[in-house]
Structures are given as C-alpha cells and as structure tokens.
C-alpha atoms as a PDB file:
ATOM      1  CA  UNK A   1      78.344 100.049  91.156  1.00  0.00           C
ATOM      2  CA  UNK A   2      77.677  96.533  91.501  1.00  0.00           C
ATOM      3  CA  UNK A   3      74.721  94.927  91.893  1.00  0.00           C
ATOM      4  CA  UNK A   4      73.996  91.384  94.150  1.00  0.00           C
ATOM      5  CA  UNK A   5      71.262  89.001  94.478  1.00  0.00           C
ATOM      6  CA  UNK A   6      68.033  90.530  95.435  1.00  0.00           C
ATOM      7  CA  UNK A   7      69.512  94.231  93.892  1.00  0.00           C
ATOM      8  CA  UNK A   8      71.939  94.216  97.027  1.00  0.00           C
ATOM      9  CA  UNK A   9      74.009  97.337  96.013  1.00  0.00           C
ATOM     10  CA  UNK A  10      77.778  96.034  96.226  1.00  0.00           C
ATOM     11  CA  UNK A  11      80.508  98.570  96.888  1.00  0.00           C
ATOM     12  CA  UNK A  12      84.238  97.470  96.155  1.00  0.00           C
ATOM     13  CA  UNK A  13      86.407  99.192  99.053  1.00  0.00           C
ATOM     14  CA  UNK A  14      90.483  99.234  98.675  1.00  0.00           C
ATOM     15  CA  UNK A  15      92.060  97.982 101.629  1.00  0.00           C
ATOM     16  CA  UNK A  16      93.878 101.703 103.249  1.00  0.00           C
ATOM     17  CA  UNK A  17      97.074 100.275 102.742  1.00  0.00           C
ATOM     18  CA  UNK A  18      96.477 100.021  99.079  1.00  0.00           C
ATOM     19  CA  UNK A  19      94.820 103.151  98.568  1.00  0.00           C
ATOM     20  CA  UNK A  20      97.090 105.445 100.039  1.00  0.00           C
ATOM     21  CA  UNK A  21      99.521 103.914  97.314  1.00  0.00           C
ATOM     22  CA  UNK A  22      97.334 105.106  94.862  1.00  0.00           C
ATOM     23  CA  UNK A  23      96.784 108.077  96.394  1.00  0.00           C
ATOM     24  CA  UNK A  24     100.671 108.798  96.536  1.00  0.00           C
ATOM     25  CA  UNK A  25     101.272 108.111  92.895  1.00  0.00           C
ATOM     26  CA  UNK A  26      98.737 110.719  91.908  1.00  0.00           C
ATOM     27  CA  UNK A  27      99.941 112.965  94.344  1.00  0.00           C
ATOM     28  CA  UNK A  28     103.928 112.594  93.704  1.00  0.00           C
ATOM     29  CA  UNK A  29     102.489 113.591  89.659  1.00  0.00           C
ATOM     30  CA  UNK A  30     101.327 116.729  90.574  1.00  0.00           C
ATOM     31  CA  UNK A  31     103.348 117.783  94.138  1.00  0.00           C
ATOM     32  CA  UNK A  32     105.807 120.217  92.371  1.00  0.00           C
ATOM     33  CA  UNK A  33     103.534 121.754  90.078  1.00  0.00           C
ATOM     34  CA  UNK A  34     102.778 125.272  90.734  1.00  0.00           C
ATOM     35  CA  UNK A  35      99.269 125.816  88.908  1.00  0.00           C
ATOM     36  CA  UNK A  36      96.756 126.384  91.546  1.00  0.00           C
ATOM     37  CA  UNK A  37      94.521 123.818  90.734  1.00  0.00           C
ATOM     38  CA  UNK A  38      97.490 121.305  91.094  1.00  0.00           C
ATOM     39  CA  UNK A  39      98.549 122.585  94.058  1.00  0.00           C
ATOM     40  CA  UNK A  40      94.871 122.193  95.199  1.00  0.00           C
ATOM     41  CA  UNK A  41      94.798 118.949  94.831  1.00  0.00           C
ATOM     42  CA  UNK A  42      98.065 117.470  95.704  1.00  0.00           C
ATOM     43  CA  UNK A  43      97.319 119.633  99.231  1.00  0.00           C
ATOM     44  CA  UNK A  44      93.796 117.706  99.598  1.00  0.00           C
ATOM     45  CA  UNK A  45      95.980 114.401  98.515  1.00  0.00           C
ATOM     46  CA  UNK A  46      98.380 115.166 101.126  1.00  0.00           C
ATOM     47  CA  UNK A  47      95.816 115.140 103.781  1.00  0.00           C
ATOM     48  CA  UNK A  48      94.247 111.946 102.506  1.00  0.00           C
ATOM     49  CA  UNK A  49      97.618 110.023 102.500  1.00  0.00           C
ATOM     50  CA  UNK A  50      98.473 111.404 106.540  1.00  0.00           C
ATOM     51  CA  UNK A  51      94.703 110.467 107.038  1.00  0.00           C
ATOM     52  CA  UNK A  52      94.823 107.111 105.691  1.00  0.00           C
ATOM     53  CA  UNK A  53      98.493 106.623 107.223  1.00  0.00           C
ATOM     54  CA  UNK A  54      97.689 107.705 110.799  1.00  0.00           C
ATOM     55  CA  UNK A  55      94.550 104.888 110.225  1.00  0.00           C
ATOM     56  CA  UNK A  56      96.841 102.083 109.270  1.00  0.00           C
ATOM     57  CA  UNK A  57      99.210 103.386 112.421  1.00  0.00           C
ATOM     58  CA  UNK A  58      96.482 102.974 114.485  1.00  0.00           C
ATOM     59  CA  UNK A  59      95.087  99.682 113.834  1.00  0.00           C
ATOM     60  CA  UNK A  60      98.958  98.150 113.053  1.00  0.00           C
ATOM     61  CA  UNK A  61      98.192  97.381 109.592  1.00  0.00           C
ATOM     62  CA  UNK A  62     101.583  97.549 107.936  1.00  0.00           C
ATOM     63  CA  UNK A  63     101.822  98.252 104.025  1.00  0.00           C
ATOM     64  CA  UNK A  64     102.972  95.489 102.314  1.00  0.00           C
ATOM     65  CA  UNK A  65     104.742  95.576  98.694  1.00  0.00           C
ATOM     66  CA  UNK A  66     104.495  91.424  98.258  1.00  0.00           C
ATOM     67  CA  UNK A  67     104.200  90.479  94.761  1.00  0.00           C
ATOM     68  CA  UNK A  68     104.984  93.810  93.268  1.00  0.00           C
ATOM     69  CA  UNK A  69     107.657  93.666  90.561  1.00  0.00           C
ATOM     70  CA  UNK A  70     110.466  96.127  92.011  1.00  0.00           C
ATOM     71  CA  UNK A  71     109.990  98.961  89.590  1.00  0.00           C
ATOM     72  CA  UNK A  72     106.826  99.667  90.899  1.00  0.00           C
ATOM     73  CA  UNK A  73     107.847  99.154  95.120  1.00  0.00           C
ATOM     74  CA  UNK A  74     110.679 101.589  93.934  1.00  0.00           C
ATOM     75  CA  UNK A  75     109.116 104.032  92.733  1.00  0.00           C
ATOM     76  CA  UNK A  76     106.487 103.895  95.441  1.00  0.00           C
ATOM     77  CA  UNK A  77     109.129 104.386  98.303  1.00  0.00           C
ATOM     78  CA  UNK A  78     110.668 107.302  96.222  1.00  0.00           C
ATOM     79  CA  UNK A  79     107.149 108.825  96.047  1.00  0.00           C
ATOM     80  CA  UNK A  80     106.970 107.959  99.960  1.00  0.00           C
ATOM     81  CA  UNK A  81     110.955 109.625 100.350  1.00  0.00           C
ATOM     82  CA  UNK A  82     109.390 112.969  99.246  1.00  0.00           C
ATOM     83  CA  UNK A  83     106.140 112.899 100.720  1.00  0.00           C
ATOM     84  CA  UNK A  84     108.324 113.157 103.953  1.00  0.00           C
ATOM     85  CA  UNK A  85     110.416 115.652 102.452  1.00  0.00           C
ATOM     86  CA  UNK A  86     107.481 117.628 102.337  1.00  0.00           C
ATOM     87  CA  UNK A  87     105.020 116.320 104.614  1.00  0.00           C
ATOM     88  CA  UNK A  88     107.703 115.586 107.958  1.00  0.00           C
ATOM     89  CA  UNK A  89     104.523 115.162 110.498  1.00  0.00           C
ATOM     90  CA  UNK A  90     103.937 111.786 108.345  1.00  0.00           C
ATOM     91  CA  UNK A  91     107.381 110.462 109.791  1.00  0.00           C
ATOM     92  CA  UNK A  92     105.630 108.853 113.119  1.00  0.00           C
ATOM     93  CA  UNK A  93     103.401 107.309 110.720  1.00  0.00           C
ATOM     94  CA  UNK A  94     105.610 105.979 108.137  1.00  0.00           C
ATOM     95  CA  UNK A  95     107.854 104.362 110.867  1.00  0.00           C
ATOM     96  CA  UNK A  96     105.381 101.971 112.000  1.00  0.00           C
ATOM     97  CA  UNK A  97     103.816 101.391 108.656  1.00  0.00           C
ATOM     98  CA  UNK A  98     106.991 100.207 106.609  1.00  0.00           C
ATOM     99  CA  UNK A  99     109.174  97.180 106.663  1.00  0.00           C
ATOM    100  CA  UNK A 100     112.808  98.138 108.287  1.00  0.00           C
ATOM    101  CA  UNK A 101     114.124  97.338 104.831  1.00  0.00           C
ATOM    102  CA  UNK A 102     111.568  99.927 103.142  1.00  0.00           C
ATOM    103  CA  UNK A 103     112.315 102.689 105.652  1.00  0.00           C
ATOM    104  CA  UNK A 104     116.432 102.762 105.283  1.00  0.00           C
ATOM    105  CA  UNK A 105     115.283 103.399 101.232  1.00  0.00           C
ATOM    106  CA  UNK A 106     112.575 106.155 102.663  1.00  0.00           C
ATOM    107  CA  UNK A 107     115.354 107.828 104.780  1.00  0.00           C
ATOM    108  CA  UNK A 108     114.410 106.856 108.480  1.00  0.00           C
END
C-alpha cells in the first residue's frame, strides 16, 4: 500500500489488458498439471482471464503488445493459442481484443 498526502491510501490498479497477461502466464505454468491444487487454480485463473477478456470486449479496449521485445509477445500469444484450445467460449472475446496480425498466430 501506498500512502498520499494527508494519509490518502493509494492503490496501484493494472490496466485489464495488462493483467489478464499476467494472469495468462501464471495460468499457461500450471494448466496441464494434474495436482488438484493446480488444477484449482489454473480453473479460478481461467475464469479471471474470460472475466477480464469479456470486460476489455465490452468497453473496446484492445490488448496491445507495443514495446514488448518479441520473445515475450510470443510467448504470450502461444499462452493465448492454448487458452483457446482449452477455453473455446473465449474465442468471441479474443477476436475483438487482438490485432489481425496477433490472431492469425492465435489460430482465428
């Protein structure tokens, strides 16, 4: 926590569009694992990254990969490629959330 004039409490937020990046990195770690408590989580991930992509569907936010080195967009759209694989109801999502250039790699 951070702490402003007059001991405003200041909360950092992540823009959606980042966080369900971060969400999808922790999630494509631990999607084929078969201990329960990993496949706890990446289920509860799984509904946080459709959550968070239906919102940025809704209010046309777009995520944007500008000024990421291309390891790191790559391996992002791979971890997006099999969150469809697994997750198909993100598809309607996903199509108005990526770049035409980012969805070929994706698979739509």
């Amino acid at each position: 926590m951070v702490f402003g004039s007059a001991d405003v409490m200041i909360v950092p937020v992540l823009h959606p569009s980042l966080l369900v990046c971060l969400k999808l990195c922790r999630w494509k770690h631990i999607a084929e694992l078969t201990q329960p408590q990993f496949k706890a989580k990446a289920s509860n991930d799984a509904l946080d990254i459709n959550f968070l992509l239906s919102w940025l569907s809704d209010f046309k936010q777009h995520i944007s990969f500008q000024g990421m080195d291309e390891q790191r967009k790559a391996a992002l759209l791979q971890g997006f490629k099999l969150f469809l694989e697994k997750n198909p109801e993100a598809r309607k999502y996903l199509i108005t959330v990526l770049e035409p250039a980012d969805l070929k790699i994706v698979g739509l």
